[in-house]
PDB file of N, CA and C in Angstrom:
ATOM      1  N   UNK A   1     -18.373   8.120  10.010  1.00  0.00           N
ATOM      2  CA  UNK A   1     -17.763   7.363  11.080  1.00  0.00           C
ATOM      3  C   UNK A   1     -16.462   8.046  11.484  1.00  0.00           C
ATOM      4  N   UNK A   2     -16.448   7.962  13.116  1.00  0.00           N
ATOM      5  CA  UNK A   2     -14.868   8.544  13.523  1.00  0.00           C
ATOM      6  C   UNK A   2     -13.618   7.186  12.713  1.00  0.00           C
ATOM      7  N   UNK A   3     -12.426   8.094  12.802  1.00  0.00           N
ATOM      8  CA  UNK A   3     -11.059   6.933  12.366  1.00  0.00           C
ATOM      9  C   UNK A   3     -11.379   6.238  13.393  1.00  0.00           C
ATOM     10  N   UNK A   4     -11.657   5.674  14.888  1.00  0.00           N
ATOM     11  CA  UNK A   4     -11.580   4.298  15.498  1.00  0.00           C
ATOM     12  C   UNK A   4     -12.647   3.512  14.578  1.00  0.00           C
ATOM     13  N   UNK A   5     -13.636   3.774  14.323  1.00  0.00           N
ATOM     14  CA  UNK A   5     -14.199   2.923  13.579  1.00  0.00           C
ATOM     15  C   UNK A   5     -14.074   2.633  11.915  1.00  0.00           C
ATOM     16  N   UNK A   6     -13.458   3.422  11.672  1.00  0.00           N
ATOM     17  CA  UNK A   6     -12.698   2.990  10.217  1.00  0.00           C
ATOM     18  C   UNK A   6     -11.532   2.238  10.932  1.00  0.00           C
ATOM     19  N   UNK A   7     -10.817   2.331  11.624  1.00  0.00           N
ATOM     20  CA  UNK A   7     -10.130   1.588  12.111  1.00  0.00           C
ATOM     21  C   UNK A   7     -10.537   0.146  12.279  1.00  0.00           C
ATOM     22  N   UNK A   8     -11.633   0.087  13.075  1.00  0.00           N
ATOM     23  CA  UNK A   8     -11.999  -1.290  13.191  1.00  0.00           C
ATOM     24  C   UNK A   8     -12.740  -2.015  11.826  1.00  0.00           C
ATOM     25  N   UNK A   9     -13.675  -1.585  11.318  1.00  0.00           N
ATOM     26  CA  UNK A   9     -13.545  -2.146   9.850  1.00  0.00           C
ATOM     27  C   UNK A   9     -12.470  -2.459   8.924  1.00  0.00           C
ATOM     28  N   UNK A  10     -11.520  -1.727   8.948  1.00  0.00           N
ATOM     29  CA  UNK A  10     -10.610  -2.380   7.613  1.00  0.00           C
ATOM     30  C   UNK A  10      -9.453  -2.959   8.512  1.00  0.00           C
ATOM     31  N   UNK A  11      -8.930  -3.035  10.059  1.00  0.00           N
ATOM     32  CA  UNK A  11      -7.843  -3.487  10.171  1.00  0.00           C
ATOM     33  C   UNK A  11      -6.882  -2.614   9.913  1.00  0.00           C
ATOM     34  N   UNK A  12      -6.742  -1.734  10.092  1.00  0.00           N
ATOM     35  CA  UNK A  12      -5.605  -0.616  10.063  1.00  0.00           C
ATOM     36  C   UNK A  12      -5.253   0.277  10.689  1.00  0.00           C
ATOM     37  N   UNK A  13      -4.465   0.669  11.526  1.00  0.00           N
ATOM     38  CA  UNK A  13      -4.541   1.377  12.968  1.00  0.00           C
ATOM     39  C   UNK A  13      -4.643   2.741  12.173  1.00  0.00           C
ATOM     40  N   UNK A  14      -5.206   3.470  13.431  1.00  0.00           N
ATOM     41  CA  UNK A  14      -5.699   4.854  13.730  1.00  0.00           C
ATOM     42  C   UNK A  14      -4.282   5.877  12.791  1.00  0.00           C
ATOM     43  N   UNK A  15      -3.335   5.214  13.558  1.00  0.00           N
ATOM     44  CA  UNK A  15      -2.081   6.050  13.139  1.00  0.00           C
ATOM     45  C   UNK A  15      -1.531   5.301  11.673  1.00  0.00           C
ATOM     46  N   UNK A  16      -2.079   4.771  11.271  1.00  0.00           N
ATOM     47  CA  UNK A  16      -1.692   4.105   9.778  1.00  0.00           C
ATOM     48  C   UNK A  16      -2.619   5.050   9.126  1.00  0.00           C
ATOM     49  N   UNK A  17      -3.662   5.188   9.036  1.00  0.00           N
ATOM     50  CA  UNK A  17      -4.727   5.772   8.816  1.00  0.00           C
ATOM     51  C   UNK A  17      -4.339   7.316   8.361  1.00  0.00           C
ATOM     52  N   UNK A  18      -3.875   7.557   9.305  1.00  0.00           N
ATOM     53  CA  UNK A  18      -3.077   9.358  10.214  1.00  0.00           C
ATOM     54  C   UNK A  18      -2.194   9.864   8.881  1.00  0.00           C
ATOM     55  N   UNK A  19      -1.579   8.159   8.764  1.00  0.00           N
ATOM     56  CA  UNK A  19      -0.528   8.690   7.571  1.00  0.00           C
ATOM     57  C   UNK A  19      -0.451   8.705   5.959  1.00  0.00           C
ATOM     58  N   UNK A  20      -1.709   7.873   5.967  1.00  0.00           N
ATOM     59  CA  UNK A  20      -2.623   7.480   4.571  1.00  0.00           C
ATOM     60  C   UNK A  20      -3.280   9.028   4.292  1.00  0.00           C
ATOM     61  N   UNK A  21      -3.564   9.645   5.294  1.00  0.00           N
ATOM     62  CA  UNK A  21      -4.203  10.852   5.066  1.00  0.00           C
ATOM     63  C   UNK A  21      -3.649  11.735   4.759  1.00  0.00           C
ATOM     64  N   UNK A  22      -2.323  12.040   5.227  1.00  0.00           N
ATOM     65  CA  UNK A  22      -0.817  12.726   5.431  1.00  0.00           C
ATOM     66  C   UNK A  22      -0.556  12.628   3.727  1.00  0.00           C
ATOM     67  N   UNK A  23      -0.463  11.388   3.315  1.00  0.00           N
ATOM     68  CA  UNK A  23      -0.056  10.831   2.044  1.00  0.00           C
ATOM     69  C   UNK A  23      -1.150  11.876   0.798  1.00  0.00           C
ATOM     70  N   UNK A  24      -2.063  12.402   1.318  1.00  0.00           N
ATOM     71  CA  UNK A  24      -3.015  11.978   0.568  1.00  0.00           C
ATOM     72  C   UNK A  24      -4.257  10.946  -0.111  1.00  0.00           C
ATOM     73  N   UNK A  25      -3.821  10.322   0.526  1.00  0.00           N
ATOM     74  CA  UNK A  25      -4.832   8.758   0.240  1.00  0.00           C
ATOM     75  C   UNK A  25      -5.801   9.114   0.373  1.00  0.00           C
ATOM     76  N   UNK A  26      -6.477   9.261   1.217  1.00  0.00           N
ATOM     77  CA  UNK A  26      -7.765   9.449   2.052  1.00  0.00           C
ATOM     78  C   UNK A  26      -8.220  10.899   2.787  1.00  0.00           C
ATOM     79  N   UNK A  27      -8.982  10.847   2.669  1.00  0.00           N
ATOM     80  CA  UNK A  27      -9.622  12.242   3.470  1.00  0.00           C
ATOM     81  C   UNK A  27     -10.785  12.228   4.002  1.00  0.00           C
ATOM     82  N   UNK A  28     -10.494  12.786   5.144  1.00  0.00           N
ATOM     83  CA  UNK A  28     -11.655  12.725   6.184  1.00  0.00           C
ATOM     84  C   UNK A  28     -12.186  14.517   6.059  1.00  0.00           C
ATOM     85  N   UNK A  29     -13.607  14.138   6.430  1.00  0.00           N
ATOM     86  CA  UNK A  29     -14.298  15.737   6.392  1.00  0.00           C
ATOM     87  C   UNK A  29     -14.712  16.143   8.144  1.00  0.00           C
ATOM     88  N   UNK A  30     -14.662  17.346   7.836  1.00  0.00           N
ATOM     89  CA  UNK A  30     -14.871  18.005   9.357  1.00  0.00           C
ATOM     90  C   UNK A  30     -16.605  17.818   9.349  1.00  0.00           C
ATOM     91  N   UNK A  31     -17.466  17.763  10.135  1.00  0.00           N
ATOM     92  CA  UNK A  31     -18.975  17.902  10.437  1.00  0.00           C
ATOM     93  C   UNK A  31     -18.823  19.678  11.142  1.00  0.00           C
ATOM     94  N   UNK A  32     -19.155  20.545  10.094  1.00  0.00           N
ATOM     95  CA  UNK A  32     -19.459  21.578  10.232  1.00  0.00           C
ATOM     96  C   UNK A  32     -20.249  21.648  11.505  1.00  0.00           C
ATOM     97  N   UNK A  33     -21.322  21.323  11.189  1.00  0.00           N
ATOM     98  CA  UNK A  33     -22.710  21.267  12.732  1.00  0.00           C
ATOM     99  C   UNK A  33     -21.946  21.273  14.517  1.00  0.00           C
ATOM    100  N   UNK A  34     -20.738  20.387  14.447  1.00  0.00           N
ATOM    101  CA  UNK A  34     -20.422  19.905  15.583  1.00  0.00           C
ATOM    102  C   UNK A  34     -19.021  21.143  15.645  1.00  0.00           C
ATOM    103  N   UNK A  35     -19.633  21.980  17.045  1.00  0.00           N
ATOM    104  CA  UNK A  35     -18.367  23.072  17.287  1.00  0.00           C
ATOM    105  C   UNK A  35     -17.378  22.558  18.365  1.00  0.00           C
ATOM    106  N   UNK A  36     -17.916  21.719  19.125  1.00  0.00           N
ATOM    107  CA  UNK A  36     -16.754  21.087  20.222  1.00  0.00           C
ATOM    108  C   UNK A  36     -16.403  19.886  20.442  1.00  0.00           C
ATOM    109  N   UNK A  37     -15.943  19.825  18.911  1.00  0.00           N
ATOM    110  CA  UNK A  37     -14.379  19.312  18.666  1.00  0.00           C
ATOM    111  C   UNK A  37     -13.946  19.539  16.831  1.00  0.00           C
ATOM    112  N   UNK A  38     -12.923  18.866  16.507  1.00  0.00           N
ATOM    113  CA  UNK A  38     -12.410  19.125  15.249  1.00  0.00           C
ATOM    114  C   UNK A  38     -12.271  17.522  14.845  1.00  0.00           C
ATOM    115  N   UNK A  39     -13.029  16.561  14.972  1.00  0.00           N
ATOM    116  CA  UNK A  39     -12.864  15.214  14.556  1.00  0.00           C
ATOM    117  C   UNK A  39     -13.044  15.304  13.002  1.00  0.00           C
ATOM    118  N   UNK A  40     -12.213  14.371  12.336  1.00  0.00           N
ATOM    119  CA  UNK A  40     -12.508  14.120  11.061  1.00  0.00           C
ATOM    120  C   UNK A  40     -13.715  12.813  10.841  1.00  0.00           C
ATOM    121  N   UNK A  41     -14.467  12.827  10.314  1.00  0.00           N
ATOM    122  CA  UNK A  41     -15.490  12.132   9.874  1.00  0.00           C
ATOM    123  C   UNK A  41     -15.332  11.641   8.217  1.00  0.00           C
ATOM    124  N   UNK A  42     -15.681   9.780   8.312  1.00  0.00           N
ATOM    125  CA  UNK A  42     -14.747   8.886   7.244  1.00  0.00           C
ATOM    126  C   UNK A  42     -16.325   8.704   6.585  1.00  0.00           C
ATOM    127  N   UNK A  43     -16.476   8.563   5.222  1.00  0.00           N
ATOM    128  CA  UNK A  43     -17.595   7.519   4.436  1.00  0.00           C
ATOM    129  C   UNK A  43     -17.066   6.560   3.962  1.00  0.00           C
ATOM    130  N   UNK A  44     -18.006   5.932   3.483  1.00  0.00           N
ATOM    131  CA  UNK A  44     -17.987   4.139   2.221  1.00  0.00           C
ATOM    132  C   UNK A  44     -16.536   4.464   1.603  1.00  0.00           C
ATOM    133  N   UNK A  45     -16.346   5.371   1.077  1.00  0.00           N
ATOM    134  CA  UNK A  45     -15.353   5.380   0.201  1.00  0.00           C
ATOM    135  C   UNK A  45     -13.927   5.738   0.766  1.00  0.00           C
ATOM    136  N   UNK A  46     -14.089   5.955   2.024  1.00  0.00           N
ATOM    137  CA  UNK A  46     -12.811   5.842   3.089  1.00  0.00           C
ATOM    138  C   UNK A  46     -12.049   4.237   2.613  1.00  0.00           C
ATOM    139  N   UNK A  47     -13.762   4.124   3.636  1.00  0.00           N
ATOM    140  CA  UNK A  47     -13.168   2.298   3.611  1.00  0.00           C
ATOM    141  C   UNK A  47     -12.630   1.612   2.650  1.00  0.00           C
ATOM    142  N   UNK A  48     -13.606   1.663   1.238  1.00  0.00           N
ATOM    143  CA  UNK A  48     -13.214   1.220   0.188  1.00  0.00           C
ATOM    144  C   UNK A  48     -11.477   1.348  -0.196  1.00  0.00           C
ATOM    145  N   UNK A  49     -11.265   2.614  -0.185  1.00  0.00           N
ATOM    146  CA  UNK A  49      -9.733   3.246  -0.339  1.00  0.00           C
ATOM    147  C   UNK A  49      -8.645   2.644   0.518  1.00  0.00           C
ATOM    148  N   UNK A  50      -8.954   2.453   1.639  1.00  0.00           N
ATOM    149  CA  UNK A  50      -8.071   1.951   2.563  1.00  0.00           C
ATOM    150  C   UNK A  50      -7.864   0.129   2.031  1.00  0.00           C
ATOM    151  N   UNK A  51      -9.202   0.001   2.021  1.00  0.00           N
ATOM    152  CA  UNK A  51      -9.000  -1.510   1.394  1.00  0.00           C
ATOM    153  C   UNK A  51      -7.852  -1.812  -0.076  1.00  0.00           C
ATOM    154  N   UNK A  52      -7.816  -0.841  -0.570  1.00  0.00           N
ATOM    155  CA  UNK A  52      -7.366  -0.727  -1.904  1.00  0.00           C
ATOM    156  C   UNK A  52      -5.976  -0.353  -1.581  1.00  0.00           C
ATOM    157  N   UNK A  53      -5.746   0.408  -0.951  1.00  0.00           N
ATOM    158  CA  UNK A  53      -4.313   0.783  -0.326  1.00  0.00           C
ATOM    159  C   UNK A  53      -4.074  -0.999   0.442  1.00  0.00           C
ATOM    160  N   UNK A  54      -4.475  -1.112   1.301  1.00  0.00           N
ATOM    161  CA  UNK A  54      -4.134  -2.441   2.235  1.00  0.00           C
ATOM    162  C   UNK A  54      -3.598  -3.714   0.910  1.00  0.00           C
ATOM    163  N   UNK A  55      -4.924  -3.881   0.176  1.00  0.00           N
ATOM    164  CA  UNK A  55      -3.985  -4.896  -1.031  1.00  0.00           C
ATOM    165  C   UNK A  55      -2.746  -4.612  -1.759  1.00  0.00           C
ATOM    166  N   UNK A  56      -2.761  -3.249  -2.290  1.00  0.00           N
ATOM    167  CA  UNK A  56      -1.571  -3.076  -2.791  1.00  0.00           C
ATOM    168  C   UNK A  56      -0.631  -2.990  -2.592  1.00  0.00           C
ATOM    169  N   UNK A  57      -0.593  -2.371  -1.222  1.00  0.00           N
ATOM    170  CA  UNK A  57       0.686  -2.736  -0.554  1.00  0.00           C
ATOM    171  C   UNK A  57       1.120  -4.180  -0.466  1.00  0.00           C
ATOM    172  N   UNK A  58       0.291  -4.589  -0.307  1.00  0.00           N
ATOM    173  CA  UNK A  58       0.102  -6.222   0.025  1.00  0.00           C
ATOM    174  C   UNK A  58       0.984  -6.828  -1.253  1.00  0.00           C
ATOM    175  N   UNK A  59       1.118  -6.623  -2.088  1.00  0.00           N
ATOM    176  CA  UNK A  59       1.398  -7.422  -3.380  1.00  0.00           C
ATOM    177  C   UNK A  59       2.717  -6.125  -3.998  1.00  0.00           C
ATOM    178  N   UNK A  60       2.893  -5.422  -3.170  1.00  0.00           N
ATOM    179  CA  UNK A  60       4.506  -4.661  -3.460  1.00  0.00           C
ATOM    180  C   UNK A  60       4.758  -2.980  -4.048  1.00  0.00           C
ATOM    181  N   UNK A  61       3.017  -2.751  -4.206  1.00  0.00           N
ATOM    182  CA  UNK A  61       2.864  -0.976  -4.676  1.00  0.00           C
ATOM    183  C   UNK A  61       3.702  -0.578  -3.532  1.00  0.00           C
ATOM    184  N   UNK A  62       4.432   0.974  -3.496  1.00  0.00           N
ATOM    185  CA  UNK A  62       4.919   1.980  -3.130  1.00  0.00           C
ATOM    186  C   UNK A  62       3.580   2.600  -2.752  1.00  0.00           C
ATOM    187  N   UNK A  63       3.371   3.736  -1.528  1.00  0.00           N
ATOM    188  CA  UNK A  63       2.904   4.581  -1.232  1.00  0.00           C
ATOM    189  C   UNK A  63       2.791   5.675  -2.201  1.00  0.00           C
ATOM    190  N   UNK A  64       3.500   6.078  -3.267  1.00  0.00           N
ATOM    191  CA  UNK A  64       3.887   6.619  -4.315  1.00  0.00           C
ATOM    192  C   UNK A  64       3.093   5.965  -4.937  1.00  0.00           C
ATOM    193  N   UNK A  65       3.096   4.799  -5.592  1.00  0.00           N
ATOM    194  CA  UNK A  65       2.660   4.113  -6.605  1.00  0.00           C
ATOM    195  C   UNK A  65       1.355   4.266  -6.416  1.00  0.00           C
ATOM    196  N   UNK A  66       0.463   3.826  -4.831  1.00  0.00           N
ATOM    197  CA  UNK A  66      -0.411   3.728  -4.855  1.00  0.00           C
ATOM    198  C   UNK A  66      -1.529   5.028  -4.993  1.00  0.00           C
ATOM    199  N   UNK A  67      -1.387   6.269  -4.754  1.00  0.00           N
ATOM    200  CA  UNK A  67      -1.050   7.148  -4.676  1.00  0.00           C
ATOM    201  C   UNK A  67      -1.619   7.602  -6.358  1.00  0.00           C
ATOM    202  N   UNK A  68      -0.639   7.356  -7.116  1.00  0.00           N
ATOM    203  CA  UNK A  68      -0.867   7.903  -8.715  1.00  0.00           C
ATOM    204  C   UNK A  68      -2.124   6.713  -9.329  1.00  0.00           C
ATOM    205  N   UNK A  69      -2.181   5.731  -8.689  1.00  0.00           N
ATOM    206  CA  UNK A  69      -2.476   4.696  -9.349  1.00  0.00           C
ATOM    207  C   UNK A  69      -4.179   4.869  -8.575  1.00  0.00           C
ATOM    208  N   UNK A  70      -4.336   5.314  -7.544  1.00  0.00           N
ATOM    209  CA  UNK A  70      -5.907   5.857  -7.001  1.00  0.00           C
ATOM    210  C   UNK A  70      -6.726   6.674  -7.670  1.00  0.00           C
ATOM    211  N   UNK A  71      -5.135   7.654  -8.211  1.00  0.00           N
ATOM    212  CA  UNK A  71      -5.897   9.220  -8.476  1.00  0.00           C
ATOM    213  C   UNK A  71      -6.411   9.210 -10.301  1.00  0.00           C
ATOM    214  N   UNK A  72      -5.407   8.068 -10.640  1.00  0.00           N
ATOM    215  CA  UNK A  72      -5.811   8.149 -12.268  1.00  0.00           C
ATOM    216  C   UNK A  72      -7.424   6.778 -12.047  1.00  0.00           C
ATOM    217  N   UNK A  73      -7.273   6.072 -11.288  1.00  0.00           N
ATOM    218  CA  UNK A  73      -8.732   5.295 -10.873  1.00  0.00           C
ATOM    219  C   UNK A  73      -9.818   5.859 -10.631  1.00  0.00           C
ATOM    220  N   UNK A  74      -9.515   6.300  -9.898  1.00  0.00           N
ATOM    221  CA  UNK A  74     -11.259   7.300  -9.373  1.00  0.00           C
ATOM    222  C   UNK A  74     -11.155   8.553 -10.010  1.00  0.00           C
ATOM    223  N   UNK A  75     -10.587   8.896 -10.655  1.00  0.00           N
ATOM    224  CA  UNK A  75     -10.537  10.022 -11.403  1.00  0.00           C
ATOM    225  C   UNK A  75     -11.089   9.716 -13.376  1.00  0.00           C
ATOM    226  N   UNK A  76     -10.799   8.392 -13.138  1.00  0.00           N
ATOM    227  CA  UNK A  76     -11.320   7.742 -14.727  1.00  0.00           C
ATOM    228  C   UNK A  76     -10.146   8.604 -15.713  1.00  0.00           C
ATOM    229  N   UNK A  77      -8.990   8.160 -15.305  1.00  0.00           N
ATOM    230  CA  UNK A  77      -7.712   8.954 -16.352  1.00  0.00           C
ATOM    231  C   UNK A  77      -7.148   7.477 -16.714  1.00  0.00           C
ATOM    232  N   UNK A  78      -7.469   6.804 -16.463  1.00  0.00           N
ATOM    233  CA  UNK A  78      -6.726   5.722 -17.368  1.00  0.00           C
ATOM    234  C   UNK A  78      -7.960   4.879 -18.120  1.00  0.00           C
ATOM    235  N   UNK A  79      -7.130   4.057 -18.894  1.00  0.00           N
ATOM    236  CA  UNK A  79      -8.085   3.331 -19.410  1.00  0.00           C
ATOM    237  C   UNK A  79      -7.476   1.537 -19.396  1.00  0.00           C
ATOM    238  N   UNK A  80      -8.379   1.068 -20.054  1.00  0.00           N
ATOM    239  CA  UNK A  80      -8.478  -0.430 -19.329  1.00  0.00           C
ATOM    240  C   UNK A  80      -6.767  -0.720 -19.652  1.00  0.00           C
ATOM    241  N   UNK A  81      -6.448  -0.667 -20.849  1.00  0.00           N
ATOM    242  CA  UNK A  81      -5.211  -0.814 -21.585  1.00  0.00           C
ATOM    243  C   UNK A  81      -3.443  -0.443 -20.538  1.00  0.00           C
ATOM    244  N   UNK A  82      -4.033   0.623 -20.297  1.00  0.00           N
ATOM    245  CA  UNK A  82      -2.937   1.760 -19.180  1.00  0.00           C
ATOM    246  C   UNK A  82      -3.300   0.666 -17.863  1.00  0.00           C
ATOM    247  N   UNK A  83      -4.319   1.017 -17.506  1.00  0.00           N
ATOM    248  CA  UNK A  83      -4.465  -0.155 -15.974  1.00  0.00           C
ATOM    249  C   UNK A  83      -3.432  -1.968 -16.338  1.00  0.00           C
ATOM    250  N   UNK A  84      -3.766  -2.105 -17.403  1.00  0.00           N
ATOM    251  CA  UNK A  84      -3.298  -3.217 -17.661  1.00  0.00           C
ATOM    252  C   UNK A  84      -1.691  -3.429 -17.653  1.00  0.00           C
ATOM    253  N   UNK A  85      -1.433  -2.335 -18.407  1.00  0.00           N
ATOM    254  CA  UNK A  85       0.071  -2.174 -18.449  1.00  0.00           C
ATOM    255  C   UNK A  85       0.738  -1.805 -17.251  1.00  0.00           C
ATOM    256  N   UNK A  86      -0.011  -0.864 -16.188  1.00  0.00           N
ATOM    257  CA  UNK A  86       0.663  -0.800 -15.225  1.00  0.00           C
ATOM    258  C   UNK A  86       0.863  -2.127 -13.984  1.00  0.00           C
ATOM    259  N   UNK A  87       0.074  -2.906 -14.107  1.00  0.00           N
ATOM    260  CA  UNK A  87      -0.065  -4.083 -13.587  1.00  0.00           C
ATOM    261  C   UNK A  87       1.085  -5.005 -14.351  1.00  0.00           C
ATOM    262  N   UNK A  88       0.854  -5.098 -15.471  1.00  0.00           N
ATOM    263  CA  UNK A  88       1.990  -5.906 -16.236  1.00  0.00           C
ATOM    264  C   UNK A  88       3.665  -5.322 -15.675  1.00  0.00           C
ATOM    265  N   UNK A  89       3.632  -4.212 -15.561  1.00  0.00           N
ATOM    266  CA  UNK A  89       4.709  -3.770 -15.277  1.00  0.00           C
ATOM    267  C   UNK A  89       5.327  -4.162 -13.719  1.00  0.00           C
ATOM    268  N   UNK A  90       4.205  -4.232 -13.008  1.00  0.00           N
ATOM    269  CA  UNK A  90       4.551  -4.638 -11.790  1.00  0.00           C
ATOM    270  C   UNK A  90       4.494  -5.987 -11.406  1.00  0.00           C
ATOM    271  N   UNK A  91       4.346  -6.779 -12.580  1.00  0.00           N
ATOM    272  CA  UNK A  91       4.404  -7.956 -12.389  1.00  0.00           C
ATOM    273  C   UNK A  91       5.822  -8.379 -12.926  1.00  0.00           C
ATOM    274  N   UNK A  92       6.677  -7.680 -14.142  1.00  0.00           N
ATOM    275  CA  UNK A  92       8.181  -7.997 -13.960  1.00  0.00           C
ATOM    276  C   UNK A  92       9.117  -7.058 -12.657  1.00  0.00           C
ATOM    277  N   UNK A  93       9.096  -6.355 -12.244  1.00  0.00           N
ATOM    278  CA  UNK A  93       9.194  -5.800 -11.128  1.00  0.00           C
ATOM    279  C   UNK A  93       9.092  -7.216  -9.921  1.00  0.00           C
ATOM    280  N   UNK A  94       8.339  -7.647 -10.178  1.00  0.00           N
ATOM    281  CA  UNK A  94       8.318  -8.706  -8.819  1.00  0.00           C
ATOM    282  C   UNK A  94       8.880 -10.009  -9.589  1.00  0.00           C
ATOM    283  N   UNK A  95       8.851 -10.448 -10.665  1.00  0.00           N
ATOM    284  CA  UNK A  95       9.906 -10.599 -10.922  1.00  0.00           C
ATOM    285  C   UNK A  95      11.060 -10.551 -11.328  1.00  0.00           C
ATOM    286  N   UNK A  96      11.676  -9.764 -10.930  1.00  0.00           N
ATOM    287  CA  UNK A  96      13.207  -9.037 -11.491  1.00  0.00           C
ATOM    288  C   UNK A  96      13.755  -9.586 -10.005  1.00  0.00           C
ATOM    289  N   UNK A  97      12.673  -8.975  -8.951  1.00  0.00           N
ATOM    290  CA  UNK A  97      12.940  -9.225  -7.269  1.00  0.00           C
ATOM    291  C   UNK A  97      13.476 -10.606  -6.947  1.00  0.00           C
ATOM    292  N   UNK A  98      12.077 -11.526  -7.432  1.00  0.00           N
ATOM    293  CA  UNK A  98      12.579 -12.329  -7.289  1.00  0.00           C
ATOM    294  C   UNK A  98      13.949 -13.371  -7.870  1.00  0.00           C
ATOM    295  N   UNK A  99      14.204 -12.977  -9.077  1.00  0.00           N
ATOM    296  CA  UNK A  99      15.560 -13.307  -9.426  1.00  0.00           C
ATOM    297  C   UNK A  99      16.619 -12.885  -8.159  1.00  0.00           C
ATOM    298  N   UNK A 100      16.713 -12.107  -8.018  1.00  0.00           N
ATOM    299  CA  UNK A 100      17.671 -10.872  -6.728  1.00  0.00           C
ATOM    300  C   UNK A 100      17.215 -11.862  -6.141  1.00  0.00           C
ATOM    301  N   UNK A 101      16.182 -12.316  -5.133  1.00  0.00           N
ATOM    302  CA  UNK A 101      16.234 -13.441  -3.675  1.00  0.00           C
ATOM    303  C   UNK A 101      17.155 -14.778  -4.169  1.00  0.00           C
ATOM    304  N   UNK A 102      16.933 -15.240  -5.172  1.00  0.00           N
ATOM    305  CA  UNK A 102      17.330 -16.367  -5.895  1.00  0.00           C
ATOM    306  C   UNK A 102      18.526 -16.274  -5.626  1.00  0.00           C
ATOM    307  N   UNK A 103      19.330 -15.367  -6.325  1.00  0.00           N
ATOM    308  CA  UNK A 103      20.811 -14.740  -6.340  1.00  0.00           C
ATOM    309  C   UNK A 103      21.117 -14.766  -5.219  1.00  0.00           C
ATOM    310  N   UNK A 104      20.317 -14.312  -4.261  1.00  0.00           N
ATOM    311  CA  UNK A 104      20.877 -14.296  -2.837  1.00  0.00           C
ATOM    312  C   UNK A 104      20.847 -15.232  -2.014  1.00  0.00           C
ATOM    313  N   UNK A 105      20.002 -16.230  -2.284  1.00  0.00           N
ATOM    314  CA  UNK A 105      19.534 -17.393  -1.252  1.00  0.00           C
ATOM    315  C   UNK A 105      21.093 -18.189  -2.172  1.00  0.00           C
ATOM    316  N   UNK A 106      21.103 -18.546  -3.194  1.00  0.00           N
ATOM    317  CA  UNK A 106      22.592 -18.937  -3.350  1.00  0.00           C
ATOM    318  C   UNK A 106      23.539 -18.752  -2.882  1.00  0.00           C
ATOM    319  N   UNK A 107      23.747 -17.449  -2.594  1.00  0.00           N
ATOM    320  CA  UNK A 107      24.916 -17.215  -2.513  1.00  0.00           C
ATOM    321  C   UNK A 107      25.233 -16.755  -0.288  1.00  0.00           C
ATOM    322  N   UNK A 108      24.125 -17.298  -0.248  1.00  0.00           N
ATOM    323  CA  UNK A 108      24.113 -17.683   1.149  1.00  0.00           C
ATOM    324  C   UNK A 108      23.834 -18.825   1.627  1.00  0.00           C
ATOM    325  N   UNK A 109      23.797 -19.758   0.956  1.00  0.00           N
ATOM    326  CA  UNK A 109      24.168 -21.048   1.064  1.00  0.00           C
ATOM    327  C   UNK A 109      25.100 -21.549   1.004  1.00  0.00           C
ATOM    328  N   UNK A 110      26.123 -20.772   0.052  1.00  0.00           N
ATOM    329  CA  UNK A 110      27.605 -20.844  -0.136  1.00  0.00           C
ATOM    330  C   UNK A 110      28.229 -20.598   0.746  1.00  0.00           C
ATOM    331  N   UNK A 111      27.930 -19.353   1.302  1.00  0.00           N
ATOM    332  CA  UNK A 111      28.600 -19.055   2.624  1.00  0.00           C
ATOM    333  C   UNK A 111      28.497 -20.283   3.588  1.00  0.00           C
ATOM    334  N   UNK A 112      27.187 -20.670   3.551  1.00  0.00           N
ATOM    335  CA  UNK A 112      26.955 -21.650   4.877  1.00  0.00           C
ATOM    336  C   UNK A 112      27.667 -22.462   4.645  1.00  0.00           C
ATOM    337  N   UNK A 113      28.160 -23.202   3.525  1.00  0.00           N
ATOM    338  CA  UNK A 113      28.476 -24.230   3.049  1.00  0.00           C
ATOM    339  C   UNK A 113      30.318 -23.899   3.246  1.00  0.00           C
ATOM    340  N   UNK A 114      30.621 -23.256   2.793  1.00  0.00           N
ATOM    341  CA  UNK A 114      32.059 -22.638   3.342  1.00  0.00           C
ATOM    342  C   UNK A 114      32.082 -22.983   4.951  1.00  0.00           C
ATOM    343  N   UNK A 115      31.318 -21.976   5.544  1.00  0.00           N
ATOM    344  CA  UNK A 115      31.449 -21.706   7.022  1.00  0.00           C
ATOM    345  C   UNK A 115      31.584 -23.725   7.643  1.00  0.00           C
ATOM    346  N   UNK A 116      30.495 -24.138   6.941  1.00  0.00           N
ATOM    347  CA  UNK A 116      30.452 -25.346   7.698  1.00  0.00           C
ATOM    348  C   UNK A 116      31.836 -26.258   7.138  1.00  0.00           C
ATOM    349  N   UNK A 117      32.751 -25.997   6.105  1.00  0.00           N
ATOM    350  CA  UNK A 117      33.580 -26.751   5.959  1.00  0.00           C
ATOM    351  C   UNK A 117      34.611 -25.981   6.476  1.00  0.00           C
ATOM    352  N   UNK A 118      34.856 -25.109   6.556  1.00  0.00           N
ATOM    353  CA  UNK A 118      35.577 -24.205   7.205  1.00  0.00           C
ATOM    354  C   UNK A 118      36.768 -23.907   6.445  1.00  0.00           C
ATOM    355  N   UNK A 119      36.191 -23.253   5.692  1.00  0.00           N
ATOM    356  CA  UNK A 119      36.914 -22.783   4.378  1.00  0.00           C
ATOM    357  C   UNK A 119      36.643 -20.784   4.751  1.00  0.00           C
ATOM    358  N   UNK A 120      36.352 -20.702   5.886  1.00  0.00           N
ATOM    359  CA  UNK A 120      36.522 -18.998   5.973  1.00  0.00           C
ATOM    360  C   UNK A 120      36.712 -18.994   7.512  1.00  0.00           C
TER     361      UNK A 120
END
């Protein structure tokens, strides 16, 4: 399939796509047979990948992260234990974050709370 139609299956523009490829993420193959033009041509496992990129981002991976975390997957370099831990890890990571919003939603309430008594 051309990128518009990987495009339209997973929800991810052409130029998101452009840069997933850029990244390394994904790779599209040339169709040798066809001399006039240079289109990249996507399979199953485009899609799949993009899907896998789309969640992780989704839930706070780095492009980086996602990235090492593909290549030791489909490559079968980790094992259940390592997958586990790296997940565990990114689960205090999101919360460490969220402490930091906490911290901050306080301490911008304070402000408001100042501003509205007019104490600044």
């Amino acid at each position: 399939m051309l990128i518009n139609e990987l495009s339209k299956r997973t929800g991810i523009t052409a130029h998101t796509i452009r840069f997933y490829e850029k990244s390394g993420l994904i790779k599209g193959k040339r169709d040798e047979s066809i001399k006039s033009n240079k289109y990249f041509h996507y399979d199953e496992e485009a899609v799949e990948k993009l899907e896998l990129v789309r969640d992780a981002k989704s839930v706070g991976f780095t492009i980086s992260e996602i990235g090492q975390l593909m290549d030791a997957w489909y490559n079968n370099k980790m094992t259940v234990s390592e997958k586990l831990a790296v997940l565990d890890e990114k689960l205090l990571s999101i919360d460490e974050r969220i402490k930091q919003l906490k911290q901050m939603k306080k301490m911008i309430s304070q402000f408001k709370k100042d501003v509205d008594e007019e104490d600044c």
